[in-house]
PDB file of N, CA and C in Angstrom:
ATOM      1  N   UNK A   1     175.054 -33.050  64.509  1.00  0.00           N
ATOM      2  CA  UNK A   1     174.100 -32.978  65.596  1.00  0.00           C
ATOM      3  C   UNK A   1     173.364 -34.311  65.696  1.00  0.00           C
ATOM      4  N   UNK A   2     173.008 -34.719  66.811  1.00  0.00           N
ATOM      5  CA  UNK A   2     172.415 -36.005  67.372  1.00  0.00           C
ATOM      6  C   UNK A   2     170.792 -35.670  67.691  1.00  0.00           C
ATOM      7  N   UNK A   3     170.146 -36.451  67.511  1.00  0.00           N
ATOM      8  CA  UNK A   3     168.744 -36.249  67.343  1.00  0.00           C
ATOM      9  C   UNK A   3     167.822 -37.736  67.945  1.00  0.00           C
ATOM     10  N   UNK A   4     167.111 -37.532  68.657  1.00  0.00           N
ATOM     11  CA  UNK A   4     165.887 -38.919  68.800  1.00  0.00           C
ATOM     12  C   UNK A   4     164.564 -38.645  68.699  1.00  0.00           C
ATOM     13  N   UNK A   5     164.099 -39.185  68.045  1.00  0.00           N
ATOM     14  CA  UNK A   5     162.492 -38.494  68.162  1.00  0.00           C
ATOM     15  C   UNK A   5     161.852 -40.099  69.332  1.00  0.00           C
ATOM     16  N   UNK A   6     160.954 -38.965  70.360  1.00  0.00           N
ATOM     17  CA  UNK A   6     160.396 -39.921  71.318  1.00  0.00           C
ATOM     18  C   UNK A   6     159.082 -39.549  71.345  1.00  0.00           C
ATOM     19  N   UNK A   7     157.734 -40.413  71.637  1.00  0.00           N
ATOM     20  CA  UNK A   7     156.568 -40.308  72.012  1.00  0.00           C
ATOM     21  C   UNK A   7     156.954 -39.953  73.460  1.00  0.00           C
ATOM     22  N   UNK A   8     155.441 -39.153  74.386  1.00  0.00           N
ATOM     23  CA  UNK A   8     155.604 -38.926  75.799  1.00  0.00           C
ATOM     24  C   UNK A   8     154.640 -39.742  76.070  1.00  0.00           C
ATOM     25  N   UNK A   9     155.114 -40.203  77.107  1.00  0.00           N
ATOM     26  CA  UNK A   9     154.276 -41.247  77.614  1.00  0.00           C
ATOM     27  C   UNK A   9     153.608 -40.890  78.892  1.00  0.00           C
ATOM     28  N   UNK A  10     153.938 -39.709  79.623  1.00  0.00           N
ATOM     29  CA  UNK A  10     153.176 -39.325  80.645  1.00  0.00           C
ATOM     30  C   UNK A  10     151.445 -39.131  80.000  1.00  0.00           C
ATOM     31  N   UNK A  11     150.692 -39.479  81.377  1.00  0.00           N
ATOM     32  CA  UNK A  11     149.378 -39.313  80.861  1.00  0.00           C
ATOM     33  C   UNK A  11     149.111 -38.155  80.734  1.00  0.00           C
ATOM     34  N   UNK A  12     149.619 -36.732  81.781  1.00  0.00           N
ATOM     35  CA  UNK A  12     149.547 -35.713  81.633  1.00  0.00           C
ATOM     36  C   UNK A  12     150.463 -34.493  80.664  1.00  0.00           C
ATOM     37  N   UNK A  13     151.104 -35.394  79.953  1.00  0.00           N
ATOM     38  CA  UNK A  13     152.324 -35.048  78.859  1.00  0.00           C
ATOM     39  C   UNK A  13     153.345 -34.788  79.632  1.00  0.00           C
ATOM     40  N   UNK A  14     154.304 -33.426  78.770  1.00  0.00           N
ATOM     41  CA  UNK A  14     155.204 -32.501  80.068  1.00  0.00           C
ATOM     42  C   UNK A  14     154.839 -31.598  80.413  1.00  0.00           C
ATOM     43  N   UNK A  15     153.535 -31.841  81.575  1.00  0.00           N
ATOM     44  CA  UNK A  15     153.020 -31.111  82.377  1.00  0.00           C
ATOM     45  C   UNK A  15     153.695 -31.334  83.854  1.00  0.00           C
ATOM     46  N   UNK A  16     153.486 -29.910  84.715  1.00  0.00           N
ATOM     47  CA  UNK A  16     153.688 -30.487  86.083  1.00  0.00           C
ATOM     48  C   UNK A  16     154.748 -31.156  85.880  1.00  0.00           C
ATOM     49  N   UNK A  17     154.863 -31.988  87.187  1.00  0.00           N
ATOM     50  CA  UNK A  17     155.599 -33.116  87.772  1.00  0.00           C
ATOM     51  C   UNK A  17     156.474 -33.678  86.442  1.00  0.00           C
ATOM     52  N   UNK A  18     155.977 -34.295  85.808  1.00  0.00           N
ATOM     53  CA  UNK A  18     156.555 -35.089  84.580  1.00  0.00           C
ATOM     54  C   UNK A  18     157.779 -34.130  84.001  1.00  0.00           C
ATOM     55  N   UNK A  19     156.977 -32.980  83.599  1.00  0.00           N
ATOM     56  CA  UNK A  19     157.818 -31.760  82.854  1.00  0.00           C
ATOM     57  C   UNK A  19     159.277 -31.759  83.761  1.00  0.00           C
ATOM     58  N   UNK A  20     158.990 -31.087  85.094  1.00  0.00           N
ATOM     59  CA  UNK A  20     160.151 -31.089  86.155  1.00  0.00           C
ATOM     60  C   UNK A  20     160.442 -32.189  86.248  1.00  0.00           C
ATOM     61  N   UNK A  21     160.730 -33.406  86.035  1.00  0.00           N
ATOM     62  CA  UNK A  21     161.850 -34.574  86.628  1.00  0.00           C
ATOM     63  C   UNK A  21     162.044 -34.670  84.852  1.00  0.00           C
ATOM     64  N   UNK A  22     161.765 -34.006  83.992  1.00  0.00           N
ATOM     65  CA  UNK A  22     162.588 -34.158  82.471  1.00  0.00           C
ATOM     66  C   UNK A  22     163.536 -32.611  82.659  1.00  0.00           C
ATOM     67  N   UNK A  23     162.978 -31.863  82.762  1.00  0.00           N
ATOM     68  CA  UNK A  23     164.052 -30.513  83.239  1.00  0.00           C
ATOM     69  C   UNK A  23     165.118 -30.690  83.815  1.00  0.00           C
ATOM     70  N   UNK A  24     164.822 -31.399  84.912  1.00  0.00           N
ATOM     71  CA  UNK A  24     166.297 -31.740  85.920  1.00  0.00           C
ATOM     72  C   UNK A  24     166.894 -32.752  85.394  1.00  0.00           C
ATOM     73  N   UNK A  25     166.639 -33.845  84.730  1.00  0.00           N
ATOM     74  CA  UNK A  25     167.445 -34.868  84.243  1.00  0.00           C
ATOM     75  C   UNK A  25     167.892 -34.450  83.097  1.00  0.00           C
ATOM     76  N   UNK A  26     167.362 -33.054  82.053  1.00  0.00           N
ATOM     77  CA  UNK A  26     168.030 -32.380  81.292  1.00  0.00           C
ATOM     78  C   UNK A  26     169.325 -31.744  81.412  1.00  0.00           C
ATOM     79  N   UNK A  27     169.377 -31.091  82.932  1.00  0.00           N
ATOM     80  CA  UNK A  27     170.020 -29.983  83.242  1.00  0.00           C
ATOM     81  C   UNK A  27     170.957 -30.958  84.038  1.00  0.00           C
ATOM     82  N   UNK A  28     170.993 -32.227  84.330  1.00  0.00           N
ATOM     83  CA  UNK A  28     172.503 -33.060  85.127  1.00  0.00           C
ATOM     84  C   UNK A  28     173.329 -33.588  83.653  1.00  0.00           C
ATOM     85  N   UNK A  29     172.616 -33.790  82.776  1.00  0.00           N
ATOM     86  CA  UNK A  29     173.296 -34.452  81.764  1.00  0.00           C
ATOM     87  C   UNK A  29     174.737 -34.067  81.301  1.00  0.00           C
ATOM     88  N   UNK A  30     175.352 -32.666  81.520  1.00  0.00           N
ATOM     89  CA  UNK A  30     176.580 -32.036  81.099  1.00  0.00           C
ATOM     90  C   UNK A  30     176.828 -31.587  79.891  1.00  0.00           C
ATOM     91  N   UNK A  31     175.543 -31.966  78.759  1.00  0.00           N
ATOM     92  CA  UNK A  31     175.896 -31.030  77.465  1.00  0.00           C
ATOM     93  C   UNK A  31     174.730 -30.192  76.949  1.00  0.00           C
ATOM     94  N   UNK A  32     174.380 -29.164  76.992  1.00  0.00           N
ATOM     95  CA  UNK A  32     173.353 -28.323  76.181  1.00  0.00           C
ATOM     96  C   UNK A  32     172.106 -29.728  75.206  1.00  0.00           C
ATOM     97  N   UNK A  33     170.838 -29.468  75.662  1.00  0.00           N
ATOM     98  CA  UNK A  33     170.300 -30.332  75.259  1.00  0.00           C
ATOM     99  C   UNK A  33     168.887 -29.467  74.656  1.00  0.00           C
ATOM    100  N   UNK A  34     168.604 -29.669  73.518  1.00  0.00           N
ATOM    101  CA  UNK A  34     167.321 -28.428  73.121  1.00  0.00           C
ATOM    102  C   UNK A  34     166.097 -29.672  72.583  1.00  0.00           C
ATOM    103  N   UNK A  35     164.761 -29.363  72.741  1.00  0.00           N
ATOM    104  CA  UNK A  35     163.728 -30.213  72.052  1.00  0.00           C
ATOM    105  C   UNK A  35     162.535 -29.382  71.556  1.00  0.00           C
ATOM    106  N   UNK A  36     162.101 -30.186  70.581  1.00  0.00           N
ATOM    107  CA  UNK A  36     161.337 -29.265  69.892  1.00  0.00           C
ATOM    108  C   UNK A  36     159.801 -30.436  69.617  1.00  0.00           C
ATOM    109  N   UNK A  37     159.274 -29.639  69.181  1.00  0.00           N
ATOM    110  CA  UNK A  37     157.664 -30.700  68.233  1.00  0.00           C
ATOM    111  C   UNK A  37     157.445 -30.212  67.094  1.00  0.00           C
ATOM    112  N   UNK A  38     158.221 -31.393  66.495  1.00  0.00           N
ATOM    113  CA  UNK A  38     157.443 -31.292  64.730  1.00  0.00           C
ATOM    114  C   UNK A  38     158.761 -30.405  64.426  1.00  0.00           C
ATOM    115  N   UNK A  39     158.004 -29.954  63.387  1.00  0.00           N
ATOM    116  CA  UNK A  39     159.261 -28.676  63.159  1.00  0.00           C
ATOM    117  C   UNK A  39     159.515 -27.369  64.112  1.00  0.00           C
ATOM    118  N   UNK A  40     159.094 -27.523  64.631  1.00  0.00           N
ATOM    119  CA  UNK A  40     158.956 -26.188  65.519  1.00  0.00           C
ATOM    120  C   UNK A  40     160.150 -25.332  65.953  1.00  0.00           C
ATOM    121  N   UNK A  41     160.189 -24.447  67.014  1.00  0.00           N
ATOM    122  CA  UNK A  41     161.803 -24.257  67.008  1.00  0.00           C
ATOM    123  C   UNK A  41     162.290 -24.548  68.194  1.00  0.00           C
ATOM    124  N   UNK A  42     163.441 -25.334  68.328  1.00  0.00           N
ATOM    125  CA  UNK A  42     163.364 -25.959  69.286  1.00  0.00           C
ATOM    126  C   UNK A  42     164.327 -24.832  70.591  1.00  0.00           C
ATOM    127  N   UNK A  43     163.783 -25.599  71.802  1.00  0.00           N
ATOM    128  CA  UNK A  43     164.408 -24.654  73.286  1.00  0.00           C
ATOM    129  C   UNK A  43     165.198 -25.687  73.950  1.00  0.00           C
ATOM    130  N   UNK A  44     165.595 -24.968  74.808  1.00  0.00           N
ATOM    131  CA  UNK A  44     166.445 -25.668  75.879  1.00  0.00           C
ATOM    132  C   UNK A  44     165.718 -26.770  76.746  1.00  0.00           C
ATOM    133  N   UNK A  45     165.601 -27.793  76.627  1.00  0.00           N
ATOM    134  CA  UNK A  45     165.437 -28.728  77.670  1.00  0.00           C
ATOM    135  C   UNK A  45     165.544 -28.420  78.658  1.00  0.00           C
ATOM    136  N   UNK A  46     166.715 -27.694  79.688  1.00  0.00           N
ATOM    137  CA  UNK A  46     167.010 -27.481  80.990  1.00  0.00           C
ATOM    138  C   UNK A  46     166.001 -26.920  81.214  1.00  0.00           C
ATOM    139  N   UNK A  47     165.010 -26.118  80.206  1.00  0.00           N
ATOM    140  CA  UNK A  47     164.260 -24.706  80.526  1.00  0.00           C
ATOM    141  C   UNK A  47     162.785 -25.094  81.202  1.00  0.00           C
ATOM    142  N   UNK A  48     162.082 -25.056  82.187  1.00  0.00           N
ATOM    143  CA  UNK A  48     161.124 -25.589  82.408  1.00  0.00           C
ATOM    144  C   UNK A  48     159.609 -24.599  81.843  1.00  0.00           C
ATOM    145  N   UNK A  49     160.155 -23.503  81.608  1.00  0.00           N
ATOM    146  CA  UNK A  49     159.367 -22.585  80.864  1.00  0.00           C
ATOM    147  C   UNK A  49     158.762 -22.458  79.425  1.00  0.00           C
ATOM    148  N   UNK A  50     160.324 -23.287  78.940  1.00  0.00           N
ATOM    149  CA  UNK A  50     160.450 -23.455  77.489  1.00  0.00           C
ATOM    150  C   UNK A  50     159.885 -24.696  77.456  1.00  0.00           C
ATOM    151  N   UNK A  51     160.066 -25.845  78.562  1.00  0.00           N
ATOM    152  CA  UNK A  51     159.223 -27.277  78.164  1.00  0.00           C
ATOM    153  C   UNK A  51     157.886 -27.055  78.380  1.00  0.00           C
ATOM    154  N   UNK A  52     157.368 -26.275  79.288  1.00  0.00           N
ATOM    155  CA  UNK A  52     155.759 -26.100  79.500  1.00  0.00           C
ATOM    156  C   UNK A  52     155.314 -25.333  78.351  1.00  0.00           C
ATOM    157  N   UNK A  53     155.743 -24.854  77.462  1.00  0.00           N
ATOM    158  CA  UNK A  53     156.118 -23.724  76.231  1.00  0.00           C
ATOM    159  C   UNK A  53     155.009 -24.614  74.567  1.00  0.00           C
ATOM    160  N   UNK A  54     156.202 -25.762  74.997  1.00  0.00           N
ATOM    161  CA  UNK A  54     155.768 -26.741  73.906  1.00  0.00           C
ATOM    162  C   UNK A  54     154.314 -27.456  74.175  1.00  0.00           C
ATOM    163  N   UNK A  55     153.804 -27.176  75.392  1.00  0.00           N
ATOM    164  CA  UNK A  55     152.396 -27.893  74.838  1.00  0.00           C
ATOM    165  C   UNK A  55     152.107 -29.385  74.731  1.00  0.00           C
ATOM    166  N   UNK A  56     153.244 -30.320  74.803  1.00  0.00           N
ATOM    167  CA  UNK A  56     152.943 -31.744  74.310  1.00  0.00           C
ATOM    168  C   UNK A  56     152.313 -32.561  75.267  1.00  0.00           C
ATOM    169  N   UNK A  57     151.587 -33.413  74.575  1.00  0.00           N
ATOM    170  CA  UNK A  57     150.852 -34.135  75.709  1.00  0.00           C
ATOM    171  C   UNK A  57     150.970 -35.265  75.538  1.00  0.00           C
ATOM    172  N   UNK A  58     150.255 -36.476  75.954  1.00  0.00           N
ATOM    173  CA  UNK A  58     150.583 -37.735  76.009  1.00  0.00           C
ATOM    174  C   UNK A  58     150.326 -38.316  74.058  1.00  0.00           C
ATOM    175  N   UNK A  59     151.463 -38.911  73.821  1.00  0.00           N
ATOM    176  CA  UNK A  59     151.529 -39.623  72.585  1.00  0.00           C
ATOM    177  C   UNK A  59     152.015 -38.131  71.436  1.00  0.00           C
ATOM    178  N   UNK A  60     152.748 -37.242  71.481  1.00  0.00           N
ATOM    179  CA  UNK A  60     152.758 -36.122  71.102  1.00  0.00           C
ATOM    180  C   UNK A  60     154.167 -36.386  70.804  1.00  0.00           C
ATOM    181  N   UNK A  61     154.903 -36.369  69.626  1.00  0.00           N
ATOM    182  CA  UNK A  61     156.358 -37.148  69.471  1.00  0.00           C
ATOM    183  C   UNK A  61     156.835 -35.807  69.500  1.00  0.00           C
ATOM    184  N   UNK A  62     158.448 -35.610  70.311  1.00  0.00           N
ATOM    185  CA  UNK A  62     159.208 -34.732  70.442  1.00  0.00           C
ATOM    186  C   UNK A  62     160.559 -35.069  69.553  1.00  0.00           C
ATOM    187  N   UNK A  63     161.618 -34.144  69.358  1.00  0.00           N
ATOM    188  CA  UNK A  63     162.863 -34.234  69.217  1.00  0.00           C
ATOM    189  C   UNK A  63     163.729 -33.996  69.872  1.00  0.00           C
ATOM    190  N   UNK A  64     164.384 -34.407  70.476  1.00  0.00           N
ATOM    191  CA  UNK A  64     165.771 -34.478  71.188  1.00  0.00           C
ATOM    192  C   UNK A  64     167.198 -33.702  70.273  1.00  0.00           C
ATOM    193  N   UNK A  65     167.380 -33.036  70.547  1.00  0.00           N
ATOM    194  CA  UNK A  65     168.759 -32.334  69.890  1.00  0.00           C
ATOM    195  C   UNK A  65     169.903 -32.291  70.356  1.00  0.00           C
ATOM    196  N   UNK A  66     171.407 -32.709  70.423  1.00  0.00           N
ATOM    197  CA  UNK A  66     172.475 -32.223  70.968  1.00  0.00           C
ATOM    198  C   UNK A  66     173.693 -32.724  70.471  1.00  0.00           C
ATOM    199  N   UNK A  67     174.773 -31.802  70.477  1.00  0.00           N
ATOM    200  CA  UNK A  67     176.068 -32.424  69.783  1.00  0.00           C
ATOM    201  C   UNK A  67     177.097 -32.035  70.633  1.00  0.00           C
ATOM    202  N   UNK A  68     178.269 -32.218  70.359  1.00  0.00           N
ATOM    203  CA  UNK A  68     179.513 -32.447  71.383  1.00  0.00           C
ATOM    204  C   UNK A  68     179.491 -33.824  71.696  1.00  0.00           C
ATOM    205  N   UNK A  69     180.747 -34.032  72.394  1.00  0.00           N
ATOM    206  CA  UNK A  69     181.055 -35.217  73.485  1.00  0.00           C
ATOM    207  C   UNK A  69     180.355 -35.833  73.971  1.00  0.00           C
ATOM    208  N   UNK A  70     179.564 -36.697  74.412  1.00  0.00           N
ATOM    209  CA  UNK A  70     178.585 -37.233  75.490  1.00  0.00           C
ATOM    210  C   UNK A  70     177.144 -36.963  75.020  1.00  0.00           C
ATOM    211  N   UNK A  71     177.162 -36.303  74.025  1.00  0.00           N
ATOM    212  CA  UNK A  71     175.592 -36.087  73.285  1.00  0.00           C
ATOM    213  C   UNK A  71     174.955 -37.372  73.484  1.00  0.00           C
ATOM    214  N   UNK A  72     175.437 -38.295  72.627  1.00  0.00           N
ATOM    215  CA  UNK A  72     174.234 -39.421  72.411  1.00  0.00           C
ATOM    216  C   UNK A  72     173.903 -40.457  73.382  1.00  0.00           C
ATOM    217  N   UNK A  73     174.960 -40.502  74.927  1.00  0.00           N
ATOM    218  CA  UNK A  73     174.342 -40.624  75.904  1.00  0.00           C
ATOM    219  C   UNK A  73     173.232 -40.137  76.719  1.00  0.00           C
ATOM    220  N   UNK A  74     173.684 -38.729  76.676  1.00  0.00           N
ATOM    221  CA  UNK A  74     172.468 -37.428  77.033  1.00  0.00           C
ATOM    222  C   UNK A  74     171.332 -37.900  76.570  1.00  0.00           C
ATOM    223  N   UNK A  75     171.093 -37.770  74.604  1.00  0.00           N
ATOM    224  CA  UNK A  75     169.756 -38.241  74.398  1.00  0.00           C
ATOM    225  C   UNK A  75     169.399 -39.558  74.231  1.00  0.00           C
ATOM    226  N   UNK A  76     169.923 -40.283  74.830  1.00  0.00           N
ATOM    227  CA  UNK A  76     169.782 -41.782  75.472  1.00  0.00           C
ATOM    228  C   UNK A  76     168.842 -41.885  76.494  1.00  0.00           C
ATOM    229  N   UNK A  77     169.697 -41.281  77.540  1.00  0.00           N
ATOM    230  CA  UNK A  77     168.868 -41.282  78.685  1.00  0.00           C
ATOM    231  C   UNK A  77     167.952 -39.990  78.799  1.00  0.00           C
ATOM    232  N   UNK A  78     167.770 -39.322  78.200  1.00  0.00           N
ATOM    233  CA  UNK A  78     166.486 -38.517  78.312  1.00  0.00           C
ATOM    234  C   UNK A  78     165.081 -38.590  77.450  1.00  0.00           C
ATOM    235  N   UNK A  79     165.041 -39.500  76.832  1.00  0.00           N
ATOM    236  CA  UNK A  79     164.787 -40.506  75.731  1.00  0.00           C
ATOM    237  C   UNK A  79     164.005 -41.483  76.517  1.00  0.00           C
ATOM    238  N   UNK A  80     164.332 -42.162  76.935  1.00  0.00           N
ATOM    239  CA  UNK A  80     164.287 -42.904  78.091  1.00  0.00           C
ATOM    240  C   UNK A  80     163.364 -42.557  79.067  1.00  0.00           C
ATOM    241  N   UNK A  81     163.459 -40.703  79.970  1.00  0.00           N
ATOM    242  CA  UNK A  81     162.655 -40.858  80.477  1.00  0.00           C
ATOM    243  C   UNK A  81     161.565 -40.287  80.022  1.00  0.00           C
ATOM    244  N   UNK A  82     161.511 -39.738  79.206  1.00  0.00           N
ATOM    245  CA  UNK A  82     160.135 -39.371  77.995  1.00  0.00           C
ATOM    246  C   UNK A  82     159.685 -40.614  77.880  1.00  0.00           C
ATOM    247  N   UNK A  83     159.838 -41.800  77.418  1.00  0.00           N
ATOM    248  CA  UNK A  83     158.893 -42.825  77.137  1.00  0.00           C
ATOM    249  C   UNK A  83     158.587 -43.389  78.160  1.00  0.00           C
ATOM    250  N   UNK A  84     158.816 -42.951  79.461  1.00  0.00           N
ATOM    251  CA  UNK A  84     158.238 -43.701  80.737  1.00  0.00           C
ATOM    252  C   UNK A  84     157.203 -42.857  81.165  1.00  0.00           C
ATOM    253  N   UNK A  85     155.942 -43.837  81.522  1.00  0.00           N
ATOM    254  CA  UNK A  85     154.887 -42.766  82.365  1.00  0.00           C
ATOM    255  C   UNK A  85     155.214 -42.160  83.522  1.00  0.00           C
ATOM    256  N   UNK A  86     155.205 -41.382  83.720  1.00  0.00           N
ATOM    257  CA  UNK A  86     156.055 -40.469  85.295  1.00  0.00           C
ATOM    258  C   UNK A  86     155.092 -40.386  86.331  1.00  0.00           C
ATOM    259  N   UNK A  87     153.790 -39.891  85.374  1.00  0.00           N
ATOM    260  CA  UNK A  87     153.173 -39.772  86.344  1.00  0.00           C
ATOM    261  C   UNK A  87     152.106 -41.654  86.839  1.00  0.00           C
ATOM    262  N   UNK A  88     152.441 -42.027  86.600  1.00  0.00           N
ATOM    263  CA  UNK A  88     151.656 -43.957  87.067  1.00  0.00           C
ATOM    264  C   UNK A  88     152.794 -44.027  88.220  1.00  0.00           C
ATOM    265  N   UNK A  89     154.268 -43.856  87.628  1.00  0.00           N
ATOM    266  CA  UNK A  89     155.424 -43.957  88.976  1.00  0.00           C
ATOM    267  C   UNK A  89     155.101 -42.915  90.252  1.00  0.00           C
ATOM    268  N   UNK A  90     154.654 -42.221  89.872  1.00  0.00           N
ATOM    269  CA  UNK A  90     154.159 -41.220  91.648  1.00  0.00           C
ATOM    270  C   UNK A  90     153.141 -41.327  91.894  1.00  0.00           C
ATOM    271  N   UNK A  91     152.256 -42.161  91.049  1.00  0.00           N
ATOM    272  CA  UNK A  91     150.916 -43.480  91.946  1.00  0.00           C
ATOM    273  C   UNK A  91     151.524 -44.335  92.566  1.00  0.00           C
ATOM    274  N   UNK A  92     152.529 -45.159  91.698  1.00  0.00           N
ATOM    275  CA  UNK A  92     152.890 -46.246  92.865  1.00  0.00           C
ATOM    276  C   UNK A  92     153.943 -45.389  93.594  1.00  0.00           C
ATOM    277  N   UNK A  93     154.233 -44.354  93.751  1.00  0.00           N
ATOM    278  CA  UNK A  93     155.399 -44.762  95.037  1.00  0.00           C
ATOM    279  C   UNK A  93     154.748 -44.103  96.085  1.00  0.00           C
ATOM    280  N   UNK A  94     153.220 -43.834  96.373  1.00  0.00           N
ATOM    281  CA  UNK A  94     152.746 -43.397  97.194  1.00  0.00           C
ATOM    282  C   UNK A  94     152.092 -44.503  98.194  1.00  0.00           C
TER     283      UNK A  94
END
C-alpha cells in the first residue's frame, strides 16, 4: 500500500468548497483512494461525508492511502491538491 502524509492548506481545512474539489479529484483518479488523521480509521476519499467526517482543518496533516496500478500517481496528485489553498484560488478567480 502507498501512503503520503500531507498538511491542508486550505484556510478553512476540508470544509465546504475545498472538501468538494478534493472529493471530485478523488473520485476521477481511477483507483479506490481512502484518508485518514493520525491514526484514525481511515474512509473513502470519494466520500464527501466521510471527508467532512474527519474534521481537519488548516495545518492538520492527513494520510493518503491506495494500492493497485496507478496508486502513486493518484496520491501524487491529490497530495498536491491538499497542499494548495483552495480557498485564496476562489478569491482570486472572482
Amino acid at each position: 500500500m502507498s501512503e503520503r502524509t500531507v498538511k491542508i492548506a486550505s484556510r478553512t481545512g476540508l470544509h465546504a468548497r475545498p472538501a468538494a474539489l478534493f472529493v471530485k479529484a478523488a473520485a476521477d483518479q481511477g483507483v479506490p483512494v481512502k484518508i485518514r488523521v493520525g491514526d484514525g480509521k481511515p474512509v473513502p476519499a470519494a466520500s464527501m461525508l466521510a471527508v467532512l467526517s474527519l474534521g481537519a482543518k488548516q495545518g492538520t496533516e492527513v494520510v493518503l492511502e491506495a494500492e493497485g496500478p496507478g496508486s502513486e500517481e493518484a496520491l501524487d496528485a491529490l497530495a498536491e491538491v491538499l497542499a494548495r489553498d483552495l480557498d485564496a484560488e476562489e478569491s482570486s478567480d472572482a
